[in-house]
N, C-alpha and C. Protein backbone atom coordinates (compact mmCIF):
# COMPACT_ATOMS: atom_id res chain seq x y z
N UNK A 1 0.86 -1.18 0.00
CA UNK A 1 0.00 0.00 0.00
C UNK A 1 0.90 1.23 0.00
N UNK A 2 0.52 2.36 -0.79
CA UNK A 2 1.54 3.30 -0.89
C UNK A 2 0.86 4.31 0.66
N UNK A 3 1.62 5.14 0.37
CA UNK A 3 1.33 6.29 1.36
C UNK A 3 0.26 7.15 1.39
N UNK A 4 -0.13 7.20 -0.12
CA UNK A 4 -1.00 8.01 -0.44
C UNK A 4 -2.40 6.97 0.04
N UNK A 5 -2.38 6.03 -0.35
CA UNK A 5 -3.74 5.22 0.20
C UNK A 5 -3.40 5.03 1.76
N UNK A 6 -2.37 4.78 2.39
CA UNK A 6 -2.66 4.30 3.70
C UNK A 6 -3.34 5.84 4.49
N UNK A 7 -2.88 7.04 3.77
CA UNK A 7 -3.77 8.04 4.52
C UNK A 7 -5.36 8.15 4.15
N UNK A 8 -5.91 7.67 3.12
CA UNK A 8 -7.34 7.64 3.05
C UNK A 8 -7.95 6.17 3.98
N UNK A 9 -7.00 5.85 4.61
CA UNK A 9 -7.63 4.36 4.97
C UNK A 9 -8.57 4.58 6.39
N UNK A 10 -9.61 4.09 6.41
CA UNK A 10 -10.11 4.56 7.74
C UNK A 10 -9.36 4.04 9.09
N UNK A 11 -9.06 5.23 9.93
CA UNK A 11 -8.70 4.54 11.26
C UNK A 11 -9.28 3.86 12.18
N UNK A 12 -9.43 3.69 13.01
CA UNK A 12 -9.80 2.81 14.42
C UNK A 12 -11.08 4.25 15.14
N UNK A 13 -10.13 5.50 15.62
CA UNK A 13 -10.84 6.57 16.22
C UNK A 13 -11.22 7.80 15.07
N UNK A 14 -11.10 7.57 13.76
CA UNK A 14 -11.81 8.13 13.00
C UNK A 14 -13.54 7.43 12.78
N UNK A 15 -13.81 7.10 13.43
CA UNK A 15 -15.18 6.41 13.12
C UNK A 15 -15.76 6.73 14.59
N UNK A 16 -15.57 7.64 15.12
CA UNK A 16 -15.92 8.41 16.56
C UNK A 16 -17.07 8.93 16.18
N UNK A 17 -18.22 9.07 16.62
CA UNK A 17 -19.13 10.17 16.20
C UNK A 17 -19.10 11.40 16.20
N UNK A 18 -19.74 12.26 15.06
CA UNK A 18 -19.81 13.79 15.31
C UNK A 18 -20.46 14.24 16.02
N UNK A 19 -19.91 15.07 17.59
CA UNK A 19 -20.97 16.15 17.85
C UNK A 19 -21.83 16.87 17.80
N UNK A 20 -23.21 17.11 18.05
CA UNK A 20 -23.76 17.37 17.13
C UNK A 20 -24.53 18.82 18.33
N UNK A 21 -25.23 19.54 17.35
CA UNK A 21 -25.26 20.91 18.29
C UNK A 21 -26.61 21.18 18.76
N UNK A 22 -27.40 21.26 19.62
CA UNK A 22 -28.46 20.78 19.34
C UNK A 22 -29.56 22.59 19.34
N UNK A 23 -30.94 22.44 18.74
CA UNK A 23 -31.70 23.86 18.55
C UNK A 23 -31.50 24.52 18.87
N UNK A 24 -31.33 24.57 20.65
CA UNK A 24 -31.31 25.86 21.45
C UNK A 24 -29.90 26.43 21.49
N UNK A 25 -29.09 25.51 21.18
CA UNK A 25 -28.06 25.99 21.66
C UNK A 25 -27.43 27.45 20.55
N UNK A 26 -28.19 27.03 19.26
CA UNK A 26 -28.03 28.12 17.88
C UNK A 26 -28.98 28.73 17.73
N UNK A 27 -30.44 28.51 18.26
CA UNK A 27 -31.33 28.89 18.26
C UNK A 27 -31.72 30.34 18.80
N UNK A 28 -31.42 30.05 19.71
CA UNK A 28 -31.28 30.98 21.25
C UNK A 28 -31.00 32.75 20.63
N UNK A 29 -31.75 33.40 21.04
CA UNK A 29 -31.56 34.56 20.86
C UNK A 29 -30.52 35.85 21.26
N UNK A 30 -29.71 35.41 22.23
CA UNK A 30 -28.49 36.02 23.22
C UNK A 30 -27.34 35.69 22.64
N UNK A 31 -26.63 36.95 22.17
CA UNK A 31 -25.66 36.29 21.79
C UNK A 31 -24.29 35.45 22.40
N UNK A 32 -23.73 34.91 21.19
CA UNK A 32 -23.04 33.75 21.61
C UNK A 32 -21.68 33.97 21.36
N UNK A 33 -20.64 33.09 21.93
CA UNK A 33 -19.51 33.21 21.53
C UNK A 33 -18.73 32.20 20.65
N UNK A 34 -18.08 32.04 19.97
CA UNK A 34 -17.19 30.68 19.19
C UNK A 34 -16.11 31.13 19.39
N UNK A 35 -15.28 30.52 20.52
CA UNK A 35 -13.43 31.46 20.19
C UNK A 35 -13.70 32.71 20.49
N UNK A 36 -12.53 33.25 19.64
CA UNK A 36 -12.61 34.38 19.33
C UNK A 36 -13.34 35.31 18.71
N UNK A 37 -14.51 34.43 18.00
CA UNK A 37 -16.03 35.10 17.49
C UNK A 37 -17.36 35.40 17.90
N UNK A 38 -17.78 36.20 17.74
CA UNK A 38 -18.98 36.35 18.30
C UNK A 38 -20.13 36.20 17.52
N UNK A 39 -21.43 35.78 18.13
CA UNK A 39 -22.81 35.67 17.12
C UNK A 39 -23.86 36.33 17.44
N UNK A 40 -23.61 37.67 16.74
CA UNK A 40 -25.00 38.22 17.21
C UNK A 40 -26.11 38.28 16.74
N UNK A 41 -27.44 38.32 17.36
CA UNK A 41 -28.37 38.15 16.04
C UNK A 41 -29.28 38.74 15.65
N UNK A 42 -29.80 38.80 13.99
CA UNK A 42 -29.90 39.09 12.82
C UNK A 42 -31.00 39.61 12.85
N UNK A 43 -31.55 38.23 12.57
CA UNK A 43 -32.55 37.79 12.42
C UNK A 43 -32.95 36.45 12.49
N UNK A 44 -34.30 35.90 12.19
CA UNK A 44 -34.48 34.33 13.02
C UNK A 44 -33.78 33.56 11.69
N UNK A 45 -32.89 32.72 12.45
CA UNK A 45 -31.90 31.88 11.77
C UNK A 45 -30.73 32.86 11.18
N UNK A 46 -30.78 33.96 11.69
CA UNK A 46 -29.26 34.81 10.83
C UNK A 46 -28.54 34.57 11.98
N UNK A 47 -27.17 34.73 12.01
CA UNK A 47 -26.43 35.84 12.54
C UNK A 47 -25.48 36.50 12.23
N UNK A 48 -24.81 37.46 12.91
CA UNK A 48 -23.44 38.41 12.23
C UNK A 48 -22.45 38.06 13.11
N UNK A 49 -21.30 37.54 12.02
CA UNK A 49 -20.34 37.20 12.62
C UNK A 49 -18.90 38.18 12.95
N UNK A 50 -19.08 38.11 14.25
CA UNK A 50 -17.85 39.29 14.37
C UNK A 50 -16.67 38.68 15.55
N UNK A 51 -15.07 39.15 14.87
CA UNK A 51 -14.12 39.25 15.55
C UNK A 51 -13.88 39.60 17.01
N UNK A 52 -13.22 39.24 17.95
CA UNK A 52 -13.24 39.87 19.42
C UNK A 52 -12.62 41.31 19.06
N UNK A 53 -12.52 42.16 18.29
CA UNK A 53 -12.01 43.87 17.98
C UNK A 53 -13.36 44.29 17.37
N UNK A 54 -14.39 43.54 16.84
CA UNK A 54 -15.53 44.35 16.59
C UNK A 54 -15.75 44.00 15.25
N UNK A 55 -14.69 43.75 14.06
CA UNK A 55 -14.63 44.05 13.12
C UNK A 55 -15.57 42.56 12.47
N UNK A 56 -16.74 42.55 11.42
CA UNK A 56 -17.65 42.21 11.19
C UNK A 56 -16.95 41.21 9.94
N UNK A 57 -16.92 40.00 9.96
CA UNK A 57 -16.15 39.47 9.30
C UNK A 57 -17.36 38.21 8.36
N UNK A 58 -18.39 38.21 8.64
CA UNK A 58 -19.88 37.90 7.44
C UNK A 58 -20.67 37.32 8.21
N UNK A 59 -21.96 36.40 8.22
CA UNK A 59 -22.78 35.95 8.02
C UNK A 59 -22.81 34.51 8.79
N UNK A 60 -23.69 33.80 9.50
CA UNK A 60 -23.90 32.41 8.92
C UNK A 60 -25.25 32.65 9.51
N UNK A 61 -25.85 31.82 8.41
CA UNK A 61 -27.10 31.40 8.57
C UNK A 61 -27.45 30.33 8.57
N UNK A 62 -28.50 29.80 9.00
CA UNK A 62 -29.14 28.18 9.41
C UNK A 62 -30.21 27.64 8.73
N UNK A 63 -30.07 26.73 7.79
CA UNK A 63 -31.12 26.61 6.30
C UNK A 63 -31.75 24.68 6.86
N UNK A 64 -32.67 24.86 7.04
CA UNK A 64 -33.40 23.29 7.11
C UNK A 64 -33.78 23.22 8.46
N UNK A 65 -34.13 22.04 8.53
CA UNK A 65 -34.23 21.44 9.73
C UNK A 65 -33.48 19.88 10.24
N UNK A 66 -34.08 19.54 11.49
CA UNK A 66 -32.93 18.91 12.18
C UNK A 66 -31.98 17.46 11.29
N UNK A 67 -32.95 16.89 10.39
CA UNK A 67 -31.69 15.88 9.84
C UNK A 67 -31.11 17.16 8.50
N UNK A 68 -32.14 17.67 7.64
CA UNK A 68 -31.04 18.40 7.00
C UNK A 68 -30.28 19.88 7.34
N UNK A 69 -30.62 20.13 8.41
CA UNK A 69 -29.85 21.46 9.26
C UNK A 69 -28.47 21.27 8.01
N UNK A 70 -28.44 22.78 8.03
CA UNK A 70 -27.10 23.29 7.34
C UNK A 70 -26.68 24.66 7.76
N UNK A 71 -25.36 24.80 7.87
CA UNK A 71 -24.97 26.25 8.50
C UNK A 71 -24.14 26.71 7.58
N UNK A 72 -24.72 28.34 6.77
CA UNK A 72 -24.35 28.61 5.87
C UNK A 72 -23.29 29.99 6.04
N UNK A 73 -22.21 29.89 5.49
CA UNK A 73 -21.49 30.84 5.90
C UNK A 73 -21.54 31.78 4.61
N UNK A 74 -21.64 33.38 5.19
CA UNK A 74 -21.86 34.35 3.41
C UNK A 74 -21.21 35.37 4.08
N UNK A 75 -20.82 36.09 3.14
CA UNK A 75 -19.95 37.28 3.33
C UNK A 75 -20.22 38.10 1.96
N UNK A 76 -20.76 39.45 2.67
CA UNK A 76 -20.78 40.46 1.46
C UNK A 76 -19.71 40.77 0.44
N UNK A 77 -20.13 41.03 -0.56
CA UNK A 77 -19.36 41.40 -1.86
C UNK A 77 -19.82 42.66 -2.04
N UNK A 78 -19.02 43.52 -1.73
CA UNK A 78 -19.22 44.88 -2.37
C UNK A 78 -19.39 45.07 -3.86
N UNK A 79 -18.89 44.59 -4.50
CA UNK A 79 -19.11 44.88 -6.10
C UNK A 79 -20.82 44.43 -6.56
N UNK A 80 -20.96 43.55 -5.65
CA UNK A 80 -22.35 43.35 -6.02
C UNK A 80 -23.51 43.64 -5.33
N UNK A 81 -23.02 44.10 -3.92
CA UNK A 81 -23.82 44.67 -3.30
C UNK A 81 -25.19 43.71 -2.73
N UNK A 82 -24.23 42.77 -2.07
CA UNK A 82 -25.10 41.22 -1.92
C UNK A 82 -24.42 40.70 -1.30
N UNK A 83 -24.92 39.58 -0.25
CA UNK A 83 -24.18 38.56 0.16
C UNK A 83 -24.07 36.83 -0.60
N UNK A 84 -22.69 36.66 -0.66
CA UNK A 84 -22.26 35.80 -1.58
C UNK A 84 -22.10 34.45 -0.46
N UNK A 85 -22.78 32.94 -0.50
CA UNK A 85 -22.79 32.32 0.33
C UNK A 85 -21.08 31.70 -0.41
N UNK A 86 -20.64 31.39 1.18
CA UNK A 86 -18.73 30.82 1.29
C UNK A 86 -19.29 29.63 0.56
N UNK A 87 -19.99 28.85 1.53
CA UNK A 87 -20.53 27.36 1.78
C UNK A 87 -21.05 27.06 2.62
N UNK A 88 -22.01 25.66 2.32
CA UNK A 88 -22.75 25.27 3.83
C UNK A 88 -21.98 24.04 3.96
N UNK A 89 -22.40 24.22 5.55
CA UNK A 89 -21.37 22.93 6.34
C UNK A 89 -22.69 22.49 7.15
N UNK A 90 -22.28 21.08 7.96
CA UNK A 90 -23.04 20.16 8.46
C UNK A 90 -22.85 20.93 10.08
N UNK A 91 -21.77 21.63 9.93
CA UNK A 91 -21.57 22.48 11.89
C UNK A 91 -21.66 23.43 11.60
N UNK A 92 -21.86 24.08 12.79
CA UNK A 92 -21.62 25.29 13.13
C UNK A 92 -20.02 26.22 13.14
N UNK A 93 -19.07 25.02 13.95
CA UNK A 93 -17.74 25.30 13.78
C UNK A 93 -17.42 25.40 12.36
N UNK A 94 -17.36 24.79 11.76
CA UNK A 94 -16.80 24.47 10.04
C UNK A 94 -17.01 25.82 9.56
N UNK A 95 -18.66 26.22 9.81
CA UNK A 95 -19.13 27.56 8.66
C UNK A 95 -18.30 28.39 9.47
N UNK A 96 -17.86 28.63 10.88
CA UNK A 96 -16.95 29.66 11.74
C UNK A 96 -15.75 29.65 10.90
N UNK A 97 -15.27 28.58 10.68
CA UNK A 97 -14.05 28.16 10.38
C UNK A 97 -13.58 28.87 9.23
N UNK A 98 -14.48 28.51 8.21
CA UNK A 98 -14.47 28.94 6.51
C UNK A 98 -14.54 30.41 7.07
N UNK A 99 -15.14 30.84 7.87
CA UNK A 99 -15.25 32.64 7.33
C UNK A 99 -14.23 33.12 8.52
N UNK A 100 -13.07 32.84 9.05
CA UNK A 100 -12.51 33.03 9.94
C UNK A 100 -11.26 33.21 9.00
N UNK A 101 -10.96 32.05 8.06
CA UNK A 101 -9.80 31.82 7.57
C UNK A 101 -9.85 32.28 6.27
N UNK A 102 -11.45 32.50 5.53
CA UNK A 102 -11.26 32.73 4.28
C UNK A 102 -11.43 34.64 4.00
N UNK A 103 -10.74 35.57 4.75
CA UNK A 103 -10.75 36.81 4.99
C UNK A 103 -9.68 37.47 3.73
């Protein structure tokens, strides 16, 4: 087996279950913290995602319900004067993630 396949191979503690987040905890109207981010909110199922300095770094929003829940991360485009969705993810962390790193 080369190297390149023994890293797609499933492990032992890769087959752990995902955490999973449950209504209230995203639901909830007060805002929240992730890290160094904050979630304040929008509107029902928005929120605005901002840096611990204030600075407003986009969007995630929450599209479905509980088996297809999706958390969508968007960030305005000035040229178009719209918000452009990053991507949706299955977490909450992930969509943090994408708009944390993709600045």
């Amino acid at each position: 087996m080369s190297v390149v396949e023994a890293m797609f191979e499933p492990q032992e503690d890769d087959m752990t279950p995902t955490p999973t987040i449950e209504p209230a905890q995203i639901d909830a109207g007060a805002p929240q913290s992730a890290g160094a981010l904050r979630l304040l909110p929008v509107a029902d199922r928005l929120w605005r995602v901002v840096e611990s300095h204030g600075r407003v770094i986009g969007h995630l929003q929450v599209r479905g319900d509980r088996a297809q829940r999706r958390f969508v991360a968007l960030r305005f485009h000035a040229g178009d004067r719209r918000f452009r969705e990053v991507g949706a993810f299955w977490t909450r962390a992930e969509a943090l993630e994408c708009l944390r790193l993709s600045r």
